[in-house]
Each structure stands twice: as structure tokens, then as C-alpha cells.
N, C-alpha and C. Protein backbone atom coordinates (compact mmCIF):
# COMPACT_ATOMS: atom_id res chain seq x y z
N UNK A 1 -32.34 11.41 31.20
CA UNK A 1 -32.40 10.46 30.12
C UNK A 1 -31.96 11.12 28.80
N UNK A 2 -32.88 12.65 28.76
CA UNK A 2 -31.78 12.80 27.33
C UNK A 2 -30.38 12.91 27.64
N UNK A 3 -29.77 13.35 28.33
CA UNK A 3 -28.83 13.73 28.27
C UNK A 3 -27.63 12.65 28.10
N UNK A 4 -28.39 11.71 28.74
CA UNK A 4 -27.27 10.34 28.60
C UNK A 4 -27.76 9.69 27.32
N UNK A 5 -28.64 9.80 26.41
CA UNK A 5 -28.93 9.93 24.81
C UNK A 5 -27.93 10.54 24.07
N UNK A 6 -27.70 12.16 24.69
CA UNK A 6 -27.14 13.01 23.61
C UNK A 6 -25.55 12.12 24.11
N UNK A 7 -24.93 12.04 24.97
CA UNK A 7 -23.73 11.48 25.47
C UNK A 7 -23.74 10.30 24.49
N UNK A 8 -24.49 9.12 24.51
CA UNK A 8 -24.56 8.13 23.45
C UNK A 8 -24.19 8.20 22.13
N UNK A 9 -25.00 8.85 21.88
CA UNK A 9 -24.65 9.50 20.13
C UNK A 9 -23.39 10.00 19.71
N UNK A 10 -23.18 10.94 20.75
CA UNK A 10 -21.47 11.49 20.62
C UNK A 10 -20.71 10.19 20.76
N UNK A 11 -20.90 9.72 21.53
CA UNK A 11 -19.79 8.41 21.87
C UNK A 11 -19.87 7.01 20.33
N UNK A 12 -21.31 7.02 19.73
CA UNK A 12 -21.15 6.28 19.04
C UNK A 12 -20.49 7.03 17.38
N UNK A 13 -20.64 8.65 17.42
CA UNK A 13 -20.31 8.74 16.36
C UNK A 13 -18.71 8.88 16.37
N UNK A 14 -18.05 9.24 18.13
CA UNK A 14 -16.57 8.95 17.85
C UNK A 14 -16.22 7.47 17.37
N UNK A 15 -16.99 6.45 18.06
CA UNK A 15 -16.64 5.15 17.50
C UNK A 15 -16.83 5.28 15.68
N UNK A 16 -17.32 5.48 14.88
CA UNK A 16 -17.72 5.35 14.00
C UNK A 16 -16.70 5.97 13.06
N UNK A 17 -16.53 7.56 13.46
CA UNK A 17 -15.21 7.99 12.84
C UNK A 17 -13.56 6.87 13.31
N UNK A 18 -13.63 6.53 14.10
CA UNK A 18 -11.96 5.80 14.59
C UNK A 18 -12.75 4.63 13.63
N UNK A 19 -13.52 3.85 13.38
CA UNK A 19 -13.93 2.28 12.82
C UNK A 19 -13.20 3.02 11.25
N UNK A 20 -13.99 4.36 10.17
CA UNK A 20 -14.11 4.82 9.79
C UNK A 20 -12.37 4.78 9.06
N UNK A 21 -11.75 5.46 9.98
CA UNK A 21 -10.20 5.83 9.50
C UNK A 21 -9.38 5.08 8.64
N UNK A 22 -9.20 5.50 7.44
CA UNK A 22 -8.05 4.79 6.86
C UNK A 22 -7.08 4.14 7.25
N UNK A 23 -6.60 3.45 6.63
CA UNK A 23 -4.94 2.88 7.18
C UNK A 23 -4.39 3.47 6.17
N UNK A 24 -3.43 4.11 6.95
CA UNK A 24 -2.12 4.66 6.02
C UNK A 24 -1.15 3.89 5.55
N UNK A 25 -0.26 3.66 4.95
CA UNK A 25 0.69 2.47 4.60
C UNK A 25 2.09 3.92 4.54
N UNK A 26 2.72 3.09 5.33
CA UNK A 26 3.95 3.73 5.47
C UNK A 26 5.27 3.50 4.04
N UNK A 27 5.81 4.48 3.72
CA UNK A 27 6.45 4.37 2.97
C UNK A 27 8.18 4.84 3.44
N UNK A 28 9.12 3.38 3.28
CA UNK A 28 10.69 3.60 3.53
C UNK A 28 11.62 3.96 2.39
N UNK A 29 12.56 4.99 3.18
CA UNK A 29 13.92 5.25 2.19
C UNK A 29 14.72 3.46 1.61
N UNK A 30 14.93 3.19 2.80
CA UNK A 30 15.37 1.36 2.29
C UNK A 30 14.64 0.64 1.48
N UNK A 31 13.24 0.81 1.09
CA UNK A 31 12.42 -0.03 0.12
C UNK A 31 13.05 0.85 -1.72
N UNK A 32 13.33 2.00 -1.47
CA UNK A 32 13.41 3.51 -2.37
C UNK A 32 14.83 2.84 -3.19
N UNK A 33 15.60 2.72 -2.33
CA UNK A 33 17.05 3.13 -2.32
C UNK A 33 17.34 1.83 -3.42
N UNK A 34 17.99 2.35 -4.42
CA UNK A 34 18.78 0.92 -5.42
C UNK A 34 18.51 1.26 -6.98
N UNK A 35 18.58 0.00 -8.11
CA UNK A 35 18.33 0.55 -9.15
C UNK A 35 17.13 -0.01 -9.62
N UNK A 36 16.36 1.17 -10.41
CA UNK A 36 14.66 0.37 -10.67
C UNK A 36 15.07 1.15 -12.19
N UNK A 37 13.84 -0.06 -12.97
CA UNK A 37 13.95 -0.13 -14.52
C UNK A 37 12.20 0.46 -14.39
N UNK A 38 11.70 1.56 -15.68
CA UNK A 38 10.77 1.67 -15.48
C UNK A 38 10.26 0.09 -16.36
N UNK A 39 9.08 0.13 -16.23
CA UNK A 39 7.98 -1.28 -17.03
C UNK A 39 7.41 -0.80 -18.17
N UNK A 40 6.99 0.84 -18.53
CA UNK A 40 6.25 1.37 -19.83
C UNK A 40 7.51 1.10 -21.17
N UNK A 41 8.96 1.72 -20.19
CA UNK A 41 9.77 2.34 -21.24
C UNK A 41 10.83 1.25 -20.83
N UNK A 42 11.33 0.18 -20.77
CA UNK A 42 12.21 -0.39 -20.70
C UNK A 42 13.95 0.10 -20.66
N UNK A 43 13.79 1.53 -21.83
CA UNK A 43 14.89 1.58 -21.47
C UNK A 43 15.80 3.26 -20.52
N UNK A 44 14.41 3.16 -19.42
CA UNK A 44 14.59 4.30 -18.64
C UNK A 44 14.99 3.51 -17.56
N UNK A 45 15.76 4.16 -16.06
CA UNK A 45 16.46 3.33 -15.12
C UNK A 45 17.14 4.66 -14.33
N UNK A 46 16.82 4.42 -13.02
CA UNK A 46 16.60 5.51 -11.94
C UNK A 46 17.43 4.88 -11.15
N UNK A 47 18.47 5.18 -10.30
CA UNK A 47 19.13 4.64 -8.97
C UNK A 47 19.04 5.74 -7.94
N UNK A 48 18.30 5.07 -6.91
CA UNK A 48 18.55 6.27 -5.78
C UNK A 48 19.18 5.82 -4.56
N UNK A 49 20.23 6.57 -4.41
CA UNK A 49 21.35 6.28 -3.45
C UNK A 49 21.07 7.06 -2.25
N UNK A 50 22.08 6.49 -1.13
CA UNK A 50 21.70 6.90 0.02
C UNK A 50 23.04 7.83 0.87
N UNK A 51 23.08 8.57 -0.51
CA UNK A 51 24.15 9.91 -0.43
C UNK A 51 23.77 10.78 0.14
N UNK A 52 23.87 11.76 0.96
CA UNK A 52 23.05 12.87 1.27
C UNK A 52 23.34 13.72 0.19
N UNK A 53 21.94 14.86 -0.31
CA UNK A 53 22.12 16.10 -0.83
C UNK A 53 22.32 17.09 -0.15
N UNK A 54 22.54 18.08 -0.99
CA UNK A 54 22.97 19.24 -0.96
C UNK A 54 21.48 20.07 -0.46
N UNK A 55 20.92 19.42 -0.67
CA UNK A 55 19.29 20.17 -0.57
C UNK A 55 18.71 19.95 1.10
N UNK A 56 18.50 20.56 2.04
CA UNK A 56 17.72 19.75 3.30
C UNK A 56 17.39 18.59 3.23
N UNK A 57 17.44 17.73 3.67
CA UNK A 57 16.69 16.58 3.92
C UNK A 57 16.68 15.45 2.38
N UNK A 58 17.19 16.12 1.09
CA UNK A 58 17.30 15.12 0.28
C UNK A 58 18.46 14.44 0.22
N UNK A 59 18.60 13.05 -0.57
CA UNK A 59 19.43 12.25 -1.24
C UNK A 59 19.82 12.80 -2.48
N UNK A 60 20.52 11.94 -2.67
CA UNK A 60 21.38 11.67 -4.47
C UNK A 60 20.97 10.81 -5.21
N UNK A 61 20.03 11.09 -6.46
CA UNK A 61 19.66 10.10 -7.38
C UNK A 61 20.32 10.59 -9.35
N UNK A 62 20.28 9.21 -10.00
CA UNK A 62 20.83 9.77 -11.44
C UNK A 62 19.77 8.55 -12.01
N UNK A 63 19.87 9.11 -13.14
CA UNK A 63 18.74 8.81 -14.03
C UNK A 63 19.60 8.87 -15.45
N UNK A 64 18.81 7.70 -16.42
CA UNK A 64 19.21 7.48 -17.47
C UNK A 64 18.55 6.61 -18.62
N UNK A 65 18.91 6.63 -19.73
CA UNK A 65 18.02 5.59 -20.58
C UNK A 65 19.53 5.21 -21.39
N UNK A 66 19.14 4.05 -22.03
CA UNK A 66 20.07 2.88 -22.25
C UNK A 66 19.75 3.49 -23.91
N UNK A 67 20.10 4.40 -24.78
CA UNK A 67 20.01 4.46 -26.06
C UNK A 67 20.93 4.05 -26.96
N UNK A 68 22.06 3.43 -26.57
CA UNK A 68 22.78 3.03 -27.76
C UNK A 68 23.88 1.75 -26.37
N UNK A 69 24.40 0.72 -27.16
CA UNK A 69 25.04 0.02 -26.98
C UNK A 69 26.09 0.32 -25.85
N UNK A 70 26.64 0.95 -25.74
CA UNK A 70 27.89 1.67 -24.91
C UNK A 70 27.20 2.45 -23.59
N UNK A 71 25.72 2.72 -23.65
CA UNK A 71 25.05 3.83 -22.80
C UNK A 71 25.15 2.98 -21.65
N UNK A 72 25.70 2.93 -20.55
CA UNK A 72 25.80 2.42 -19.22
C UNK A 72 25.95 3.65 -18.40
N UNK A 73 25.39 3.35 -16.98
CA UNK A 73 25.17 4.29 -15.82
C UNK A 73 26.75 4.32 -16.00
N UNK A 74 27.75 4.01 -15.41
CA UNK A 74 29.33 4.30 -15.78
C UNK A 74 29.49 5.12 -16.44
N UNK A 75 29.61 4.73 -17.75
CA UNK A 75 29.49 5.54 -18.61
C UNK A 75 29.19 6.89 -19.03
N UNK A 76 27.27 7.46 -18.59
CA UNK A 76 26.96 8.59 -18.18
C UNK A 76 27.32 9.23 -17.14
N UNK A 77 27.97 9.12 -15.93
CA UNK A 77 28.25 10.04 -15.10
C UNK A 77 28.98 9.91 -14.56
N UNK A 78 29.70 11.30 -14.04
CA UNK A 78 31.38 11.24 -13.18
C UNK A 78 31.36 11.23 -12.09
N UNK A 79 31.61 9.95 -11.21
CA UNK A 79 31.09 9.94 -9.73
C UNK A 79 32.01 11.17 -8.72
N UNK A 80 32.52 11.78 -9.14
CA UNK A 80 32.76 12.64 -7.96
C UNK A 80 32.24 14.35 -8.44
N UNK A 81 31.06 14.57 -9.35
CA UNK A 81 30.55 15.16 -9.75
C UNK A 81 28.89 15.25 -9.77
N UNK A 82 28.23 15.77 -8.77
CA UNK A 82 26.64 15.28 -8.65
C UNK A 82 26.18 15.79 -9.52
N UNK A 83 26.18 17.34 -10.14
CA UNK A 83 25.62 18.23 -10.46
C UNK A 83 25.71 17.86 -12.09
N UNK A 84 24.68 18.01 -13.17
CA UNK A 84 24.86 17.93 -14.85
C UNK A 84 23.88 16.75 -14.95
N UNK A 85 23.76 16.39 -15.55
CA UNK A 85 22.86 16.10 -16.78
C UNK A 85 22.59 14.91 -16.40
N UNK A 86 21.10 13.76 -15.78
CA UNK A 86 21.11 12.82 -15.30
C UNK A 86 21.23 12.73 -13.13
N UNK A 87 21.49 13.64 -13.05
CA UNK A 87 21.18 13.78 -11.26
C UNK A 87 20.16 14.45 -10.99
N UNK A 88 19.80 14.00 -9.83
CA UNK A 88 18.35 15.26 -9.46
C UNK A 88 18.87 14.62 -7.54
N UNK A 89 17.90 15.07 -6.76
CA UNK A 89 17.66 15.07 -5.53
C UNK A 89 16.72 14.60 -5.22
N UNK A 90 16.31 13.81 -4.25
CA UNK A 90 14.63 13.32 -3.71
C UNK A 90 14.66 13.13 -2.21
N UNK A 91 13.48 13.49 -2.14
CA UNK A 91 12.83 13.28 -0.81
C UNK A 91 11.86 12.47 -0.93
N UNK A 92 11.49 11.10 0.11
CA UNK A 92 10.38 10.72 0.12
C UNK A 92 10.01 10.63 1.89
N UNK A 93 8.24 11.13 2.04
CA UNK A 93 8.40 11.00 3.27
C UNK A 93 7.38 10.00 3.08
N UNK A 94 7.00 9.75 4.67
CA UNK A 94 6.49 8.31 4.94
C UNK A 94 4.97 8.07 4.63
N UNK A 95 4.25 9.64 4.35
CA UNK A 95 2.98 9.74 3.64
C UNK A 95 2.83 9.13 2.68
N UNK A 96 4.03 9.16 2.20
CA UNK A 96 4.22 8.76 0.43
C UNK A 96 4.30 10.25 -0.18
N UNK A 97 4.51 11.07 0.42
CA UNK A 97 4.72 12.55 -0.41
C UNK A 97 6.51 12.34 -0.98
N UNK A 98 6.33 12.43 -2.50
CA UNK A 98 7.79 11.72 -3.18
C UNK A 98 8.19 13.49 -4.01
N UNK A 99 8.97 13.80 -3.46
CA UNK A 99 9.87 15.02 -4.51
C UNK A 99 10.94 14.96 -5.20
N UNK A 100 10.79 15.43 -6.57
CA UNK A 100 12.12 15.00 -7.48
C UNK A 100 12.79 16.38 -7.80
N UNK A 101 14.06 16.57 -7.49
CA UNK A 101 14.23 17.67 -7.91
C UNK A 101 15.56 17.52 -9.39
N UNK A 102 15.31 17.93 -9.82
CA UNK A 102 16.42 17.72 -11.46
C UNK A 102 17.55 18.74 -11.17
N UNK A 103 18.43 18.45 -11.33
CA UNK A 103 19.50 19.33 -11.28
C UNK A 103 20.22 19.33 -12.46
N UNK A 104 19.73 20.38 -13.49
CA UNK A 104 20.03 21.15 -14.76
C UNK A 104 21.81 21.23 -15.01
N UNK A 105 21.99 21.15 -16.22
CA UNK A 105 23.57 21.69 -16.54
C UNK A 105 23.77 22.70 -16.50
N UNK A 106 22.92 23.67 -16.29
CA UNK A 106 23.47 25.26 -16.23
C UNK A 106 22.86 25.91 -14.95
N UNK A 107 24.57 25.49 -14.61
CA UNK A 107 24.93 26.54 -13.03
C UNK A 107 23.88 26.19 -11.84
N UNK A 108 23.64 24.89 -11.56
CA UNK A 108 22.52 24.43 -10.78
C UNK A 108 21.14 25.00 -10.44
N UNK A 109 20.25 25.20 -11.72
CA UNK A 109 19.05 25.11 -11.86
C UNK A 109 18.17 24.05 -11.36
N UNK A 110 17.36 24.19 -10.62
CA UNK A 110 17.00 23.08 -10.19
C UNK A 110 15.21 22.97 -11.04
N UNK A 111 14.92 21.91 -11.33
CA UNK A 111 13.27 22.10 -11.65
C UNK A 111 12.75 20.94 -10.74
N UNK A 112 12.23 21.48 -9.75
CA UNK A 112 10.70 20.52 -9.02
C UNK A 112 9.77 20.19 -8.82
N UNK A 113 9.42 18.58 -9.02
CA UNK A 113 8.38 18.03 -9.50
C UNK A 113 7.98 17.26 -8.40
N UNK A 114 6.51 17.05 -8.07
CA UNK A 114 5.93 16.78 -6.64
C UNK A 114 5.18 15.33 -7.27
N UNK A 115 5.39 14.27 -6.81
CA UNK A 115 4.59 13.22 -7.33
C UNK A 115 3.68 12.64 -5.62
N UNK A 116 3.30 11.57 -6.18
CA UNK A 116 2.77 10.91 -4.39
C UNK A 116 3.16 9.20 -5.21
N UNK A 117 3.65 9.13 -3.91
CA UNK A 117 3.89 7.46 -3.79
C UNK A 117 2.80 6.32 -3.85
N UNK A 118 2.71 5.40 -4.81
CA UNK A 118 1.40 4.41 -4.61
C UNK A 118 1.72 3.49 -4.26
N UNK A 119 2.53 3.16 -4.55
CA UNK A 119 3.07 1.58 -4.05
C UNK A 119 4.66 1.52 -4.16
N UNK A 120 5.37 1.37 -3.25
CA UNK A 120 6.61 0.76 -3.00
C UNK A 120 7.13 -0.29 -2.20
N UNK A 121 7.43 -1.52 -2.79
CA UNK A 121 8.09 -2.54 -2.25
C UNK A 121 9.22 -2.84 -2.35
N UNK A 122 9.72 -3.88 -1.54
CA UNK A 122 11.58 -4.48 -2.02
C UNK A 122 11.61 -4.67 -3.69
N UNK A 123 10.06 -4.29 -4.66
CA UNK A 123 10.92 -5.11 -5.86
C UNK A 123 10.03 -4.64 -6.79
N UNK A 124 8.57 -3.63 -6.75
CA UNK A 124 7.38 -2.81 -7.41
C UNK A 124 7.55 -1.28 -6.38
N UNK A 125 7.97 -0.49 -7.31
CA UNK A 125 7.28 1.22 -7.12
C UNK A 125 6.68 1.97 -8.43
N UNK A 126 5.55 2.18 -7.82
CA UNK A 126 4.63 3.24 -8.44
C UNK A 126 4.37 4.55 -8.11
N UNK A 127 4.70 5.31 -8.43
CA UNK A 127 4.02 6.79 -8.23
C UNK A 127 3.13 7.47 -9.12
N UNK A 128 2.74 8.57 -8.76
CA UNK A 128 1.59 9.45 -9.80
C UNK A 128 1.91 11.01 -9.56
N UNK A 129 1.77 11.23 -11.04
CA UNK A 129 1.41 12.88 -10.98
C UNK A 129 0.47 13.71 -10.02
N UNK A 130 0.45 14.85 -10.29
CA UNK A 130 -1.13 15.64 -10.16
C UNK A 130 -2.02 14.91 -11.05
N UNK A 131 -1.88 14.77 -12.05
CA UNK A 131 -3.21 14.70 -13.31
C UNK A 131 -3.27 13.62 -13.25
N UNK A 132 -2.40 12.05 -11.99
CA UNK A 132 -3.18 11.42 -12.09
C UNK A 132 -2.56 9.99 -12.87
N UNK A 133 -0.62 10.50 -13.77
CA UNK A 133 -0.19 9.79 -14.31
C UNK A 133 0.66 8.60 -13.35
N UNK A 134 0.87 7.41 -13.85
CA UNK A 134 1.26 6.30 -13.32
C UNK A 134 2.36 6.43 -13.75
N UNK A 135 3.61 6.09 -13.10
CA UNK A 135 5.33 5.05 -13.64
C UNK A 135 5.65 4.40 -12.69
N UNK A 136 5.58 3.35 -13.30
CA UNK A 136 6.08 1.75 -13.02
C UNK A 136 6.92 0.96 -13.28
N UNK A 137 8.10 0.97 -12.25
CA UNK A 137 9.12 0.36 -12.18
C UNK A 137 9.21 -0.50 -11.49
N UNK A 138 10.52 -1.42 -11.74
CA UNK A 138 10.73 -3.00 -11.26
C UNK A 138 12.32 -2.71 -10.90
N UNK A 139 12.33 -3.41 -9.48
CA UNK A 139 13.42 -3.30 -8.79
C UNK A 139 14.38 -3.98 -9.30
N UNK A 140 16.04 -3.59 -9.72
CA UNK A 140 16.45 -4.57 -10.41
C UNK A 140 17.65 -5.33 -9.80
């Protein structure tokens, strides 16, 4: 009798951990991929394309803000040129673990920044810092 007690208990506390378990929410390159406007700063605007990088496993993204009349994605960058001012690299995997890497004007410096994914849909993405910060963009 104990023993089919102690068997019980084990069996109810595996049930309890599996009841217990989160749901993970999967996160896609196809939800990622296109141009998003942030919502704080209106005139910031991220496109991430589905170029391969130069980096393992990342893409090709450029980044920009709209500061004067003439400032168009066109405009800022030379499409057969990844590297300078406004490109970086990203990885997102399906955890939601999101990596940005910047790719500097001098002589490909790279600086990398680790965010986590909160929400990405066909048309809302959110991510966060370490410390916790929010940016919120709208698919455009």
C-alpha cells in the first residue's frame, strides 16, 4: 500500500508539472520580414528583408528615420552595397530570441544587441531590452 501511495504522488506531481507548463508562442521570419514604422517615434522605420547575411544564419535589414523631406529608404541606401550606415543583420529564432547586429561605417564593425521578442504579428511587433525596454511598431 505505501508503495502504490509513493507511485501516486509521483504520478500526480508529473501530471501537475505537464498541467503546469507554459505555452510557448512561436515566433516566424514571414510575420518579421517587411517594413514596420515604430509607434513611440513615428519617424523611425526598419525593413527586414529576406536576403541572406553575411553573418551565419542572419538576414539583411536597414533602418532609418524620415528627418527631412527628401529622407526616403531610396534615398538612404545603395542597394548593391549592404555594409554603412543604416544596415545591420538579424536573427530571430522561434523562442522569440531576436539579435540585431549594426553594421558600422568603419571597415565592418559590427555592435550586438540581444533583445527578446513579445509580440509579433502580420501587422504589431514588440520587443524588449534586458532592462526591460519596449518598441513598438506597426506593420506598414
Amino acid at each position: 500500500m505505501r508503495k502504490f501511495l509513493y507511485m501516486a504522488l509521483i504520478a500526480f506531481a508529473g501530471i501537475c508539472l505537464v498541467g503546469c507548463k507554459k505555452d510557448q508562442k512561436d515566433f516566424y521570419l514571414s510575420d518579421l520580414q517587411g517594413l514596420w514604422q515604430n509607434d513611440q517615434t513615428t519617424t523611425w522605420y526598419m525593413r527586414f528583408t529576406a536576403d541572406q547575411g553575411d553573418i551565419e544564419g542572419c538576414f539583411w535589414g536597414r533602418e532609418w528615420g524620415d528627418y527631412g523631406d527628401d529622407v526616403t529608404e531610396d534615398y538612404l541606401f545603395d542597394p548593391d552595397s549592404y555594409h554603412g550606415n543604416g544596415w545591420f543583420q538579424y536573427k530571430l529564432e522561434k523562442n522569440g530570441d531576436f539579435t540585431y547586429i549594426n553594421m558600422m561605417d568603419n571597415k565592418g564593425a559590427y555592435v550586438v544587441k540581444s533583445f527578446k521578442m513579445i509580440t509579433l504579428t502580420s501587422s504589431k511587433m514588440t520587443f524588449q531590452n534586458d532592462l526591460k525596454e519596449k518598441k513598438n511598431f506597426t506593420k506598414q
